[in-house]
PDB file of N, CA and C in Angstrom:
ATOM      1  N   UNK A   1     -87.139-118.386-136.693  1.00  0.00           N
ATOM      2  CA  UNK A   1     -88.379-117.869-136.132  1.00  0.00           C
ATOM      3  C   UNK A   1     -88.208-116.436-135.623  1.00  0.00           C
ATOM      4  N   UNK A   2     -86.869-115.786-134.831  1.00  0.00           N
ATOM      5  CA  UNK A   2     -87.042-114.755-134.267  1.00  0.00           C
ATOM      6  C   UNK A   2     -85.088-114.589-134.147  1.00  0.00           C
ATOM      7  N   UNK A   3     -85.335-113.120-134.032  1.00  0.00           N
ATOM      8  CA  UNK A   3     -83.637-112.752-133.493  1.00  0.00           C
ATOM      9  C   UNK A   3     -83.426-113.064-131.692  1.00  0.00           C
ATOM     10  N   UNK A   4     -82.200-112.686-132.075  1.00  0.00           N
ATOM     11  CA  UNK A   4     -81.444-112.804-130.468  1.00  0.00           C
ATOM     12  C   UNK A   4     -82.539-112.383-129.656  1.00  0.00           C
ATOM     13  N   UNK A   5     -82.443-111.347-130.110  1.00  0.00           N
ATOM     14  CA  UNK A   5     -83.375-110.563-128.848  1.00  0.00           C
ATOM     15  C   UNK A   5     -84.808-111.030-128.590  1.00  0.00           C
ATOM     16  N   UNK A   6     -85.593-111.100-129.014  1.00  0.00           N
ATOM     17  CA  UNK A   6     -86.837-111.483-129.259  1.00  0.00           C
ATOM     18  C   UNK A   6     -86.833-113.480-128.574  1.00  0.00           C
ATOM     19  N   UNK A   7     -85.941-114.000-129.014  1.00  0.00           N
ATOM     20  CA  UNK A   7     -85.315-115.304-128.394  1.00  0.00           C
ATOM     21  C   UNK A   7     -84.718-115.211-126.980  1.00  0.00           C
ATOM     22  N   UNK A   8     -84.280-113.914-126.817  1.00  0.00           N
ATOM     23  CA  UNK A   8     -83.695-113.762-124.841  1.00  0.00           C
ATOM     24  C   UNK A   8     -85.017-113.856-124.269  1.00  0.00           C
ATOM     25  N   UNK A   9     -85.291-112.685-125.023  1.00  0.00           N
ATOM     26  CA  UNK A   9     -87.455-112.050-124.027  1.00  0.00           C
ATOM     27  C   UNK A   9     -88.081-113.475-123.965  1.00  0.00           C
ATOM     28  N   UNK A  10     -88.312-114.777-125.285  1.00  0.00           N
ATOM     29  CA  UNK A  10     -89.022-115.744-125.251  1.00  0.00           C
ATOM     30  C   UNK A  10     -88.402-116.420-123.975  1.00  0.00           C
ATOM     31  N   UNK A  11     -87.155-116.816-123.831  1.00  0.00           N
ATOM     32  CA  UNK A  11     -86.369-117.827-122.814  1.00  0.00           C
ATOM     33  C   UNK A  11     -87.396-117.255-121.571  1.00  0.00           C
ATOM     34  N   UNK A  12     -86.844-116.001-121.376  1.00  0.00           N
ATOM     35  CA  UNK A  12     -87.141-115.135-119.547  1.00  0.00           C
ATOM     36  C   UNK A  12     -88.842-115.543-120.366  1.00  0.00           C
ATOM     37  N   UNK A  13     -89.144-115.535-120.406  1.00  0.00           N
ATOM     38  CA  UNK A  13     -90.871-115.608-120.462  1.00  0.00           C
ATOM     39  C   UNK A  13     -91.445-117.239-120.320  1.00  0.00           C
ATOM     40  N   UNK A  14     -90.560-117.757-120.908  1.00  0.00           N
ATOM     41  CA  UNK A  14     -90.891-119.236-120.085  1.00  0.00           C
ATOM     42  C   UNK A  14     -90.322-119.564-119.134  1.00  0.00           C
ATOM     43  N   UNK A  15     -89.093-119.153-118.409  1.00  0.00           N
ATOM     44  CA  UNK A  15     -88.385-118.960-117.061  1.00  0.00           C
ATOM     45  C   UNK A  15     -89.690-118.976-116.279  1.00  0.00           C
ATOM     46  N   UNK A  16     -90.765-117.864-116.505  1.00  0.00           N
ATOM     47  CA  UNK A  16     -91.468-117.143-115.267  1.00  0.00           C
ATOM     48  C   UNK A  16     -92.441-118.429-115.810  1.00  0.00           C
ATOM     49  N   UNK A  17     -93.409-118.473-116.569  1.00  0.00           N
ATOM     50  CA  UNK A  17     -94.479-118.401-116.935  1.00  0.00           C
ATOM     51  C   UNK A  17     -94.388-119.938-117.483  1.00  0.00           C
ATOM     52  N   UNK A  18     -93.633-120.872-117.873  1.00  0.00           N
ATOM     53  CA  UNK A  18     -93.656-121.734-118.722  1.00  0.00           C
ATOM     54  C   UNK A  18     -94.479-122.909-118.278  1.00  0.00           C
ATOM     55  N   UNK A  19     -94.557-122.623-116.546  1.00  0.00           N
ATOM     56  CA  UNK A  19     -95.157-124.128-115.877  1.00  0.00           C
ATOM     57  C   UNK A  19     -97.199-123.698-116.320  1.00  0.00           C
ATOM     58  N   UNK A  20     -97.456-122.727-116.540  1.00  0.00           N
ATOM     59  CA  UNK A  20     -98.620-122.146-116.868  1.00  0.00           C
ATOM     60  C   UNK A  20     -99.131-122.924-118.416  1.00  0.00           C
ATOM     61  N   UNK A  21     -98.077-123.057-119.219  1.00  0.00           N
ATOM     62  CA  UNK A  21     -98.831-123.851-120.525  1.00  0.00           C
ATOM     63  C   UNK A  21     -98.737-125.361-120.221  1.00  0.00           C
ATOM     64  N   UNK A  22     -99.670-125.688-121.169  1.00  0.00           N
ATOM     65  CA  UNK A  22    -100.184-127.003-121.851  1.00  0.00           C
ATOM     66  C   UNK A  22     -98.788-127.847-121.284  1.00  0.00           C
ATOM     67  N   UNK A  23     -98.736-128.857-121.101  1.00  0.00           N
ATOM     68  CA  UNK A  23     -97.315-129.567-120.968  1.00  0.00           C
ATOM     69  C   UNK A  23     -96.800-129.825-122.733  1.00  0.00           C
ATOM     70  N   UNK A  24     -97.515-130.271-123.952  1.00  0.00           N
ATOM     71  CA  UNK A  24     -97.002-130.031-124.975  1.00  0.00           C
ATOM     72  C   UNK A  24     -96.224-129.145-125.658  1.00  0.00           C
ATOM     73  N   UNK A  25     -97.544-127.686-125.354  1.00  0.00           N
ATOM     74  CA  UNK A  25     -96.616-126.641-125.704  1.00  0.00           C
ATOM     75  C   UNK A  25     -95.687-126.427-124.986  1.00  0.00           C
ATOM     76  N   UNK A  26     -95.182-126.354-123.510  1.00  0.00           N
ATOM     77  CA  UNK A  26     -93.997-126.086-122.841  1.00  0.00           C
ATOM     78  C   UNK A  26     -93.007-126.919-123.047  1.00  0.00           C
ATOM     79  N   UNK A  27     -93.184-128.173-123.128  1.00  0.00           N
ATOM     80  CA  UNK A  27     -91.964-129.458-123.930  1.00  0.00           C
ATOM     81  C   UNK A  27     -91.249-128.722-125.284  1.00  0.00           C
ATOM     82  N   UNK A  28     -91.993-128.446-126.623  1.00  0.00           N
ATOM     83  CA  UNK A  28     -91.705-127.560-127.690  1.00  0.00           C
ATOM     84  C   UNK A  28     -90.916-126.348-127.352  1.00  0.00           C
ATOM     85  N   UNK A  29     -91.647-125.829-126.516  1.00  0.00           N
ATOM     86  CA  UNK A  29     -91.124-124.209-126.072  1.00  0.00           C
ATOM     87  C   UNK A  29     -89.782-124.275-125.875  1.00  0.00           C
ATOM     88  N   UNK A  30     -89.781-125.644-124.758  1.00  0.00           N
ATOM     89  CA  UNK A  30     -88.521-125.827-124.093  1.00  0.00           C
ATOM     90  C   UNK A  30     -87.524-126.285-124.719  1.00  0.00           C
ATOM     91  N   UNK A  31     -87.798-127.176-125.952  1.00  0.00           N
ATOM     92  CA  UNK A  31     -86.892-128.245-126.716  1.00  0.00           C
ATOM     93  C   UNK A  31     -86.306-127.070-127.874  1.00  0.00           C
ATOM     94  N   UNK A  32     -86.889-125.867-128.371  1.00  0.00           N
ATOM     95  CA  UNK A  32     -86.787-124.989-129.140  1.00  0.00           C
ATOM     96  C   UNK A  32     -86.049-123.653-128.689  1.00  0.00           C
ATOM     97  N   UNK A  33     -86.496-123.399-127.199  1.00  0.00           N
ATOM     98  CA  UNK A  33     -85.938-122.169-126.626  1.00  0.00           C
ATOM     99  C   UNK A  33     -84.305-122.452-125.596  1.00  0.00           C
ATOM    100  N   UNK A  34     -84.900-123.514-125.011  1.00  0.00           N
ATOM    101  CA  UNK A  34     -83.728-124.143-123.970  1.00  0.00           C
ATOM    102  C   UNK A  34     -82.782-124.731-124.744  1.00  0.00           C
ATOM    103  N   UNK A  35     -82.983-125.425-125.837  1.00  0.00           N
ATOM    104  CA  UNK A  35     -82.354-126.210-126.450  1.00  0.00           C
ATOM    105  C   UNK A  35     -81.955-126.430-127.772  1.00  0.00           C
ATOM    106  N   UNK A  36     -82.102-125.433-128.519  1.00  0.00           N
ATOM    107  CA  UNK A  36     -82.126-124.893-129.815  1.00  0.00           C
ATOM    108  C   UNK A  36     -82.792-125.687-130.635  1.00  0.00           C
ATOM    109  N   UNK A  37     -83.304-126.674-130.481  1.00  0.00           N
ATOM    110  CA  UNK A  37     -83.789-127.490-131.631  1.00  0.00           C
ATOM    111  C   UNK A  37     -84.547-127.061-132.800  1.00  0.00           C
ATOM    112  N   UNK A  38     -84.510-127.378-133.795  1.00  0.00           N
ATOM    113  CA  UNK A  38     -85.209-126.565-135.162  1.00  0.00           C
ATOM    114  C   UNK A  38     -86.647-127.474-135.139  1.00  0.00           C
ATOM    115  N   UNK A  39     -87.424-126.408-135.761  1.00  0.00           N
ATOM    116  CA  UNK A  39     -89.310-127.492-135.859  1.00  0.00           C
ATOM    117  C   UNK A  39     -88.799-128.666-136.357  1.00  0.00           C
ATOM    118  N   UNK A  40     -87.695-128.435-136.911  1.00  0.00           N
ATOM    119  CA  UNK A  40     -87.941-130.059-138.378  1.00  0.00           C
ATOM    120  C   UNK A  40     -87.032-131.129-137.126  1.00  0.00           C
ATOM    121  N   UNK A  41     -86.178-131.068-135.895  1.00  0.00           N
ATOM    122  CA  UNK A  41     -85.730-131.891-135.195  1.00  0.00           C
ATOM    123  C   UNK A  41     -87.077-132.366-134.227  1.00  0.00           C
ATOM    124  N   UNK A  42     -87.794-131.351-133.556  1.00  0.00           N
ATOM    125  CA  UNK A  42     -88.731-131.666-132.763  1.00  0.00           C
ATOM    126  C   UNK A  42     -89.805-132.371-133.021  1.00  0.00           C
ATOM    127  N   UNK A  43     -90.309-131.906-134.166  1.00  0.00           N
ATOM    128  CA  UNK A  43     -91.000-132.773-134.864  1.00  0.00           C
ATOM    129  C   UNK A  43     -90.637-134.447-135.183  1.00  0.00           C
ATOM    130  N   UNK A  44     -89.429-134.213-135.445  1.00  0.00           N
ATOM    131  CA  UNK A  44     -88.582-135.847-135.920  1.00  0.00           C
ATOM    132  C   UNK A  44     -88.440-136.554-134.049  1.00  0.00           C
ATOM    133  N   UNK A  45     -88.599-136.047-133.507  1.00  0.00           N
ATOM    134  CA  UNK A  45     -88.159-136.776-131.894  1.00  0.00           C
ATOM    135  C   UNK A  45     -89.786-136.711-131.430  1.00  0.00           C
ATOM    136  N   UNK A  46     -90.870-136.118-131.845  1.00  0.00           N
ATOM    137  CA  UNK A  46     -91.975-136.041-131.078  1.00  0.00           C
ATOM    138  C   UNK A  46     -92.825-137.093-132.132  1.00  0.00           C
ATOM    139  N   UNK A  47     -92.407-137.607-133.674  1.00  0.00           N
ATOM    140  CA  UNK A  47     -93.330-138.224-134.316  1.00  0.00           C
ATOM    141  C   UNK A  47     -94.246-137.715-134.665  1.00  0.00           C
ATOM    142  N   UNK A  48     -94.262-136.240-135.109  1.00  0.00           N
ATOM    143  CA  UNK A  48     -95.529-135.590-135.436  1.00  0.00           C
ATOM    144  C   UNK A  48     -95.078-134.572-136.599  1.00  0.00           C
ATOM    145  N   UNK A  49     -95.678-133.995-137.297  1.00  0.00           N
ATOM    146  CA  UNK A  49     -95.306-133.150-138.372  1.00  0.00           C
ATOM    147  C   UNK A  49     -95.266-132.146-138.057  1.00  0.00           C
ATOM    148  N   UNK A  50     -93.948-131.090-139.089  1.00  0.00           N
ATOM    149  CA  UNK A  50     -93.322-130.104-138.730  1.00  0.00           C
ATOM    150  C   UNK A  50     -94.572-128.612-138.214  1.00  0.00           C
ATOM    151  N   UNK A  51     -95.409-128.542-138.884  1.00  0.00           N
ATOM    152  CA  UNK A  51     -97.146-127.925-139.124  1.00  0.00           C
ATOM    153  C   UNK A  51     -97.448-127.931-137.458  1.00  0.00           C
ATOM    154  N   UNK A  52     -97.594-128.846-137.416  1.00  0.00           N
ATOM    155  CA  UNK A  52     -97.554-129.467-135.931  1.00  0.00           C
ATOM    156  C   UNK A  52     -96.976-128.409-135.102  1.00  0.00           C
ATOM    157  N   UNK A  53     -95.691-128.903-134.744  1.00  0.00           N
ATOM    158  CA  UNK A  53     -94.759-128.536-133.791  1.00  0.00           C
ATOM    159  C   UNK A  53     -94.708-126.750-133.967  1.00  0.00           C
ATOM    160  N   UNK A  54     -94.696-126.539-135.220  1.00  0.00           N
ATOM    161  CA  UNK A  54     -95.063-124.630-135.546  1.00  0.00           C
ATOM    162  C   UNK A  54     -96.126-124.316-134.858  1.00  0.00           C
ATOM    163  N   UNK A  55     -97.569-124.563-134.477  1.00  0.00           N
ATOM    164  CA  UNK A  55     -98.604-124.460-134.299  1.00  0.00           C
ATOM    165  C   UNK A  55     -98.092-124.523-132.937  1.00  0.00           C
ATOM    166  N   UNK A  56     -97.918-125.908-132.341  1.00  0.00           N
ATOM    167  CA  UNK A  56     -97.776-125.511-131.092  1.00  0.00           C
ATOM    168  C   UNK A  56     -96.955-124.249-130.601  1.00  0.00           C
ATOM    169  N   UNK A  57     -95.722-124.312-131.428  1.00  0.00           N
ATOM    170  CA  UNK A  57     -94.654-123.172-130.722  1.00  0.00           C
ATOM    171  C   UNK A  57     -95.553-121.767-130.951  1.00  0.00           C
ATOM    172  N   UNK A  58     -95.779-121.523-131.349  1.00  0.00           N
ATOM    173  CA  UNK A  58     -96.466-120.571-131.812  1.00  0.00           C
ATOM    174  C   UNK A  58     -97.820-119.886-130.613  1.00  0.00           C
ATOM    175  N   UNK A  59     -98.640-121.298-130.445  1.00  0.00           N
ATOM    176  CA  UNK A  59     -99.652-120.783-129.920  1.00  0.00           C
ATOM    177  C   UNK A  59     -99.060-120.841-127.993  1.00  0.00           C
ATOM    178  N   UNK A  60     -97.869-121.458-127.894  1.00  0.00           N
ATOM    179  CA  UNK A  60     -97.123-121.356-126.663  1.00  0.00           C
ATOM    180  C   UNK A  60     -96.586-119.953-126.704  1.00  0.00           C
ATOM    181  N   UNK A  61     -95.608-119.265-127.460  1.00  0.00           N
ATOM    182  CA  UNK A  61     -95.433-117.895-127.324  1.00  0.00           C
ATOM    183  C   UNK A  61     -96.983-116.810-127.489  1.00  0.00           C
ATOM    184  N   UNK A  62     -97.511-116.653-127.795  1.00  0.00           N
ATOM    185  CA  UNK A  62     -99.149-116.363-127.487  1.00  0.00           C
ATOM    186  C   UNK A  62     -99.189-116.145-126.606  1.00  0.00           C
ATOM    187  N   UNK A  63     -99.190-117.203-126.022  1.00  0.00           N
ATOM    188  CA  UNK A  63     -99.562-117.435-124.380  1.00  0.00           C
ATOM    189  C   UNK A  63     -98.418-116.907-123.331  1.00  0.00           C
ATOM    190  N   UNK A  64     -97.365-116.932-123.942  1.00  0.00           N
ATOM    191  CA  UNK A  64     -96.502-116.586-122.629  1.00  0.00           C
ATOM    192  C   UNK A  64     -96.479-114.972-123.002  1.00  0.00           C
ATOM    193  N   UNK A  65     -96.587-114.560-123.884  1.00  0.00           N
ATOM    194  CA  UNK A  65     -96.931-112.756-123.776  1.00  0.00           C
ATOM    195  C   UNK A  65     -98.161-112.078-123.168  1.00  0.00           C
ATOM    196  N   UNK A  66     -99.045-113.503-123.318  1.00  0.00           N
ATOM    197  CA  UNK A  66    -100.232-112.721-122.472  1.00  0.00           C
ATOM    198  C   UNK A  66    -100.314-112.860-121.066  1.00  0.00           C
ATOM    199  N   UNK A  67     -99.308-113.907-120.919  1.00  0.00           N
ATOM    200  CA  UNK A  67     -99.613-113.862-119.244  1.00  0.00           C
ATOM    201  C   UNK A  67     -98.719-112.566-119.122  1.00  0.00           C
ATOM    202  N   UNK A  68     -97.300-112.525-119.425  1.00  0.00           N
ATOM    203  CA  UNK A  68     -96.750-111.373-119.390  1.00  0.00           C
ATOM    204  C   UNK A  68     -97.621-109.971-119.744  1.00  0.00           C
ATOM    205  N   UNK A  69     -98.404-109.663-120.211  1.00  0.00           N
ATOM    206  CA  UNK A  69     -99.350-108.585-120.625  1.00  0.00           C
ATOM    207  C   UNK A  69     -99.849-108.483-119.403  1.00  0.00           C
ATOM    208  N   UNK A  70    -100.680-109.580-118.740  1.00  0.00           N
ATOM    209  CA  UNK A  70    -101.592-109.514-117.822  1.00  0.00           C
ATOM    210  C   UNK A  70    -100.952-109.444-116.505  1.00  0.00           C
ATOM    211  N   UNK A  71     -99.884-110.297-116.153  1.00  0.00           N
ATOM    212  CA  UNK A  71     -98.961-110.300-114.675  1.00  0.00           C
ATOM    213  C   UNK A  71     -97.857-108.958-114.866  1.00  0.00           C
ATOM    214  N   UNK A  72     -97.088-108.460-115.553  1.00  0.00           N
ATOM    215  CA  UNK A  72     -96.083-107.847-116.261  1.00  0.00           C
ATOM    216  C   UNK A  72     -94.808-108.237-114.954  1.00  0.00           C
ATOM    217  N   UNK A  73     -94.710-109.383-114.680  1.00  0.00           N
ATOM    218  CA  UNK A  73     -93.628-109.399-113.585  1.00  0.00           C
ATOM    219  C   UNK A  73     -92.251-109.355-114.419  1.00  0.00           C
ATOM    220  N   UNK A  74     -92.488-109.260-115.828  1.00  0.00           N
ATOM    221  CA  UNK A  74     -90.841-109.446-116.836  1.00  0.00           C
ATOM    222  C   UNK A  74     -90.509-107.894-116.657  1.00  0.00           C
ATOM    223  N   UNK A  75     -91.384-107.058-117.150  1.00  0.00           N
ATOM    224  CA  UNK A  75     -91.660-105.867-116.660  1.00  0.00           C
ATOM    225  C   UNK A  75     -91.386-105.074-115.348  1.00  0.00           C
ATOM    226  N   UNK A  76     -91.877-105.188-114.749  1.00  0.00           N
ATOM    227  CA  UNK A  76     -91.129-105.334-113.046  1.00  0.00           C
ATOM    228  C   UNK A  76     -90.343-105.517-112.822  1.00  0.00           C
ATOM    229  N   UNK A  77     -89.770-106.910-113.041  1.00  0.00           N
ATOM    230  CA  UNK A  77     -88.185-107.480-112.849  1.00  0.00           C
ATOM    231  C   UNK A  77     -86.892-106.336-113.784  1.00  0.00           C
ATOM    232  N   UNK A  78     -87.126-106.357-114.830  1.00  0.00           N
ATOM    233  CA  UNK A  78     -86.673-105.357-115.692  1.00  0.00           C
ATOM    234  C   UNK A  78     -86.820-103.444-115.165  1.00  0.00           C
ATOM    235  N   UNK A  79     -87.633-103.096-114.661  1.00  0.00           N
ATOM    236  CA  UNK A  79     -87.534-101.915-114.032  1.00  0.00           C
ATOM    237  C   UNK A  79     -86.728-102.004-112.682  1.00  0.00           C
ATOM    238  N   UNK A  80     -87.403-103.058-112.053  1.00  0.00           N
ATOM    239  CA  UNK A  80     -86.200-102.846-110.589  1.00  0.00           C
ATOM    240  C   UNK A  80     -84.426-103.118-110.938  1.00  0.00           C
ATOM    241  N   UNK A  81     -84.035-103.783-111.944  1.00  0.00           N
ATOM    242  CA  UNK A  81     -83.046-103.973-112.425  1.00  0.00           C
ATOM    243  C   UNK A  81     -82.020-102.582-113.055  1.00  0.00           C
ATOM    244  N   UNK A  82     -83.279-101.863-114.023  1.00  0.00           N
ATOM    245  CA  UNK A  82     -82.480-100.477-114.174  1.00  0.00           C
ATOM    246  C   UNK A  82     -82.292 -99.491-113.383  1.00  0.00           C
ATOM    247  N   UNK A  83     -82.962 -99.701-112.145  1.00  0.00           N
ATOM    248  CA  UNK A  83     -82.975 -98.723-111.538  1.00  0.00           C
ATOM    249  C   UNK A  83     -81.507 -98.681-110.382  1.00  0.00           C
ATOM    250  N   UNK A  84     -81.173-100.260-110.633  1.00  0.00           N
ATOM    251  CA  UNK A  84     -80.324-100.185-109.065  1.00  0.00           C
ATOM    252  C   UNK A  84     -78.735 -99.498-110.526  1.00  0.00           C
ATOM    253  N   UNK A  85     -77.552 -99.168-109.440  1.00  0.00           N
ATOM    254  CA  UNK A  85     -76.534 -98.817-109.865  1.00  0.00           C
ATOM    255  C   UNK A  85     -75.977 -99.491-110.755  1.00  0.00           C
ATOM    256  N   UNK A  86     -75.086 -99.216-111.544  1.00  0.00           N
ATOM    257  CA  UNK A  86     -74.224-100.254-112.544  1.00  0.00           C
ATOM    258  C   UNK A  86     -73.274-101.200-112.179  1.00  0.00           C
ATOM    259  N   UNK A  87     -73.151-100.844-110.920  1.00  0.00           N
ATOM    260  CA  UNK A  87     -72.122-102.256-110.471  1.00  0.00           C
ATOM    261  C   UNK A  87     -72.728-102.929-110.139  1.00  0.00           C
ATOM    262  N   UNK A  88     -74.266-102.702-109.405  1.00  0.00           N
ATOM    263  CA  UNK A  88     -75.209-104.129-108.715  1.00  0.00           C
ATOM    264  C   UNK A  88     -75.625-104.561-109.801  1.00  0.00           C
ATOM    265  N   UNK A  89     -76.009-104.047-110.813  1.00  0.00           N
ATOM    266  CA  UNK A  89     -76.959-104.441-111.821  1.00  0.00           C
ATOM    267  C   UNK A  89     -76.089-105.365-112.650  1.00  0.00           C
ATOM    268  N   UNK A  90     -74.713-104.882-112.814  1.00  0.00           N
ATOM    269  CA  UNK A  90     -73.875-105.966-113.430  1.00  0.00           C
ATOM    270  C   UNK A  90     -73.904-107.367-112.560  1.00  0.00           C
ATOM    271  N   UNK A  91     -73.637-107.431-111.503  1.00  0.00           N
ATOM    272  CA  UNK A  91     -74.553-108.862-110.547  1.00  0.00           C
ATOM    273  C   UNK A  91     -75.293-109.298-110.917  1.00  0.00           C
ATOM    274  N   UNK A  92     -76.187-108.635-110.893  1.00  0.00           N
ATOM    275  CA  UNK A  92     -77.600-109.123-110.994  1.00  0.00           C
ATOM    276  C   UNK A  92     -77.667-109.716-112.320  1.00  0.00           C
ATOM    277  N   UNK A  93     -77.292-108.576-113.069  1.00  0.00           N
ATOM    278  CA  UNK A  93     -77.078-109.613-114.703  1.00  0.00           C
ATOM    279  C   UNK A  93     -76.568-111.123-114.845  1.00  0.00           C
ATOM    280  N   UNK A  94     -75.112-111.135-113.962  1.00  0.00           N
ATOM    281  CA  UNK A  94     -74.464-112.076-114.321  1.00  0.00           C
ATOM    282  C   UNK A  94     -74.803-113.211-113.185  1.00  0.00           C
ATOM    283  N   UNK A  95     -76.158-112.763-112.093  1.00  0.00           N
ATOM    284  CA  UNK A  95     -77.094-114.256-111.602  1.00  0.00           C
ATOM    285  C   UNK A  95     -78.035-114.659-112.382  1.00  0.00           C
ATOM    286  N   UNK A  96     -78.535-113.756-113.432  1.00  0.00           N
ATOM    287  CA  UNK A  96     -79.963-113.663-114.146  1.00  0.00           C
ATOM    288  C   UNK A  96     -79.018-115.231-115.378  1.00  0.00           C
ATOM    289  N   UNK A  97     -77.945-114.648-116.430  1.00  0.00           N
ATOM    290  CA  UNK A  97     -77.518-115.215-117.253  1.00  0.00           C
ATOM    291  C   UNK A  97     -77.248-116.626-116.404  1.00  0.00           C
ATOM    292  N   UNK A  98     -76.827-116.986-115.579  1.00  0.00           N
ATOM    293  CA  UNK A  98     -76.349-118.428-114.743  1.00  0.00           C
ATOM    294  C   UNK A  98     -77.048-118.992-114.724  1.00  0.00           C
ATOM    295  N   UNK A  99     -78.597-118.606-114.616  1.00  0.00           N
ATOM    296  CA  UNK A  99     -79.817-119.124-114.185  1.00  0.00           C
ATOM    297  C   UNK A  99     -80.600-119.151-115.480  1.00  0.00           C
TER     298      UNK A  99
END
C-alpha cells in the first residue's frame, strides 16, 4: 500500500487521531498499521472480503489526514521537535519510537 515513510506518518496519525474513526475502520487501521497484517489476512480473520477491508483502510487513512489537515497537531508536534537541540531531540525521538 505505501513506503516506510508514508507507513511512519500513517502509524503517528492514528497514535493522535485513531480513537476519532469508525471502530471498524480503526480495528483495520490498527490490524494493518500496528500489526502488519496484509488486506488478504484481515480480511481472512474479519470474514469479509479483501474489497472490503481495502475500502475500509482506505477510507480510514482519508480520515486521519483530514483530521490532521484540520487539527495539524502532527504538524506542531513535528515543529516543536525540530526546533529543540540535537541532543534533546534525540530523546525525544527515542520516547516518540517506545511509544
Amino acid at each position: 500500500m505505501v513506503d516506510k515513510e508514508k507507513l511512519d506518518r500513517y502509524v503517528r496519525l492514528l497514535d493522535l487521531y485513531g480513537k476519532l474513526l469508525g471502530r471498524t475502520e480503526y480495528e483495520v487501521a490498527q490490524a494493518y498499521l500496528y500489526y502488519g497484517l496484509s488486506v488478504i489476512e484481515i480480511a481472512s480473520q474479519r470474514g469479509t472480503s479483501r474489497q472490503a477491508v481495502a475500502k475500509q483502510l482506505d477510507s480510514a487513512v482519508r480520515k486521519l489526514e483530514q483530521f490532521e489537515e484540520n487539527v495539524g497537531f502532527l504538524r506542531f508536534v513535528d515543529r516543536l521537535v525540530d526546533e529543540l537541540p540535537e541532543s534533546e531531540r534525540q530523546k525525544v525521538m527515542k520516547i516518540l519510537e517506545e511509544n
